[in-house]
Protein backbone atom coordinates (compact mmCIF):
# COMPACT_ATOMS: atom_id res chain seq x y z
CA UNK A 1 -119.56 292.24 38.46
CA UNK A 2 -121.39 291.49 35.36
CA UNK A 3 -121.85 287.46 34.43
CA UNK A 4 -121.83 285.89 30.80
CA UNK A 5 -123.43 283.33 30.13
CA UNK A 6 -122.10 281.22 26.75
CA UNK A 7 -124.86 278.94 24.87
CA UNK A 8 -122.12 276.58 24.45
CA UNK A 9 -120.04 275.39 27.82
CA UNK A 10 -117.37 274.30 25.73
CA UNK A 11 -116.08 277.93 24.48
CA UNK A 12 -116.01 279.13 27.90
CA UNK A 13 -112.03 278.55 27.57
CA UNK A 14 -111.32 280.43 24.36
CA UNK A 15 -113.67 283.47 25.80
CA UNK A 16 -111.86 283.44 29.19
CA UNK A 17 -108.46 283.22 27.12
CA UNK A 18 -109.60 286.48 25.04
CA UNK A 19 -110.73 288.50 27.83
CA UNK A 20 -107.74 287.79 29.64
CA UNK A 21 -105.70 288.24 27.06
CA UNK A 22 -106.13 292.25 28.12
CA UNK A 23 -104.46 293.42 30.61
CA UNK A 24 -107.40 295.42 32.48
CA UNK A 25 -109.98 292.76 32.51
CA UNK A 26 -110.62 290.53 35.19
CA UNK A 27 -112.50 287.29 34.12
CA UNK A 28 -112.93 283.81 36.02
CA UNK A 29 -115.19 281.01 35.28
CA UNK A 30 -117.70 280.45 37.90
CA UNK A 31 -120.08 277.53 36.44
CA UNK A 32 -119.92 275.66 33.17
CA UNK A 33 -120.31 278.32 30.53
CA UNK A 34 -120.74 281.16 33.17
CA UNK A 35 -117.98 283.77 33.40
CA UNK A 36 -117.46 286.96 36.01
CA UNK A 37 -116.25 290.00 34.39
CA UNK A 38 -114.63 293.11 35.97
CA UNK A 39 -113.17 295.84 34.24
CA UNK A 40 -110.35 297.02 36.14
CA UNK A 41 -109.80 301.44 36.19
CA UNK A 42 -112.29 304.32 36.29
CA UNK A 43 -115.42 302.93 35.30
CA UNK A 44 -118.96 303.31 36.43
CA UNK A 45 -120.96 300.40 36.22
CA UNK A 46 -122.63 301.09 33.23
CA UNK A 47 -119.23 301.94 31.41
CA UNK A 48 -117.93 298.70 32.39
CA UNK A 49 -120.80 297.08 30.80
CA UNK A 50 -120.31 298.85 27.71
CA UNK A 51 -116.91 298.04 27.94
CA UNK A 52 -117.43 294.54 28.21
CA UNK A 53 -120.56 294.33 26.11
CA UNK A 54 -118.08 295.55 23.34
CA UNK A 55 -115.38 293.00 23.63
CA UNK A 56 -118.05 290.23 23.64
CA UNK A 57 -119.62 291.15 20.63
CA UNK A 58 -116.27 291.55 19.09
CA UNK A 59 -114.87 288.19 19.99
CA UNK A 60 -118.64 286.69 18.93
CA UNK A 61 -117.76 288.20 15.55
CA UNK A 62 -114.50 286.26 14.88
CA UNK A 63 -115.84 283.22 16.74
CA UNK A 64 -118.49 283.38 13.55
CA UNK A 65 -116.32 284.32 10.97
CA UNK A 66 -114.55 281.06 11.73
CA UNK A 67 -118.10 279.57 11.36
CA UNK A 68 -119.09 279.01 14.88
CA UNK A 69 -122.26 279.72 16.50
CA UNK A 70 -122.16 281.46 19.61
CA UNK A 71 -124.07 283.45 21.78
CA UNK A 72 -123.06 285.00 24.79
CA UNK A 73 -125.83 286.60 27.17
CA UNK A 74 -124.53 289.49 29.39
CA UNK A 75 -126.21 289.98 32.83
């Protein structure tokens, strides 16, 4: 299962609460900005990286629209 890792702890909640927020990922904090990510269905593990990769980047988007700097690392 693929790990993020946020550059700030303290937006590890609103991440978790966007991931979660659909209803085939699987997300769980596992150290102070460190989340697990699983992609539940049909994926191959390099689909579910895209998949996830692409909901990151999405949520970084809004997340700096609103004027915050984040960056989330994908392992």
């Amino acid at each position: 299962m693929p790990t993020l890792r946020l550059n700030d702890p303290a937006l590890a909640d609103d991440l978790l609460v966007e991931l979660r927020s659909h209803g085939d990922i699987l997300a769980e904090e596992i150290g102070p900005g460190s989340i697990r990510v699983s992609v539940l269905g049909s994926y191959s593990a390099e689909g579910m990286r895209v998949a996830i990769y692409l909901h990151v980047r999405a949520w970084e988007a809004a997340q700096r629209a609103k004027g915050i700097d984040v960056r989330v690392e994908l392992d």
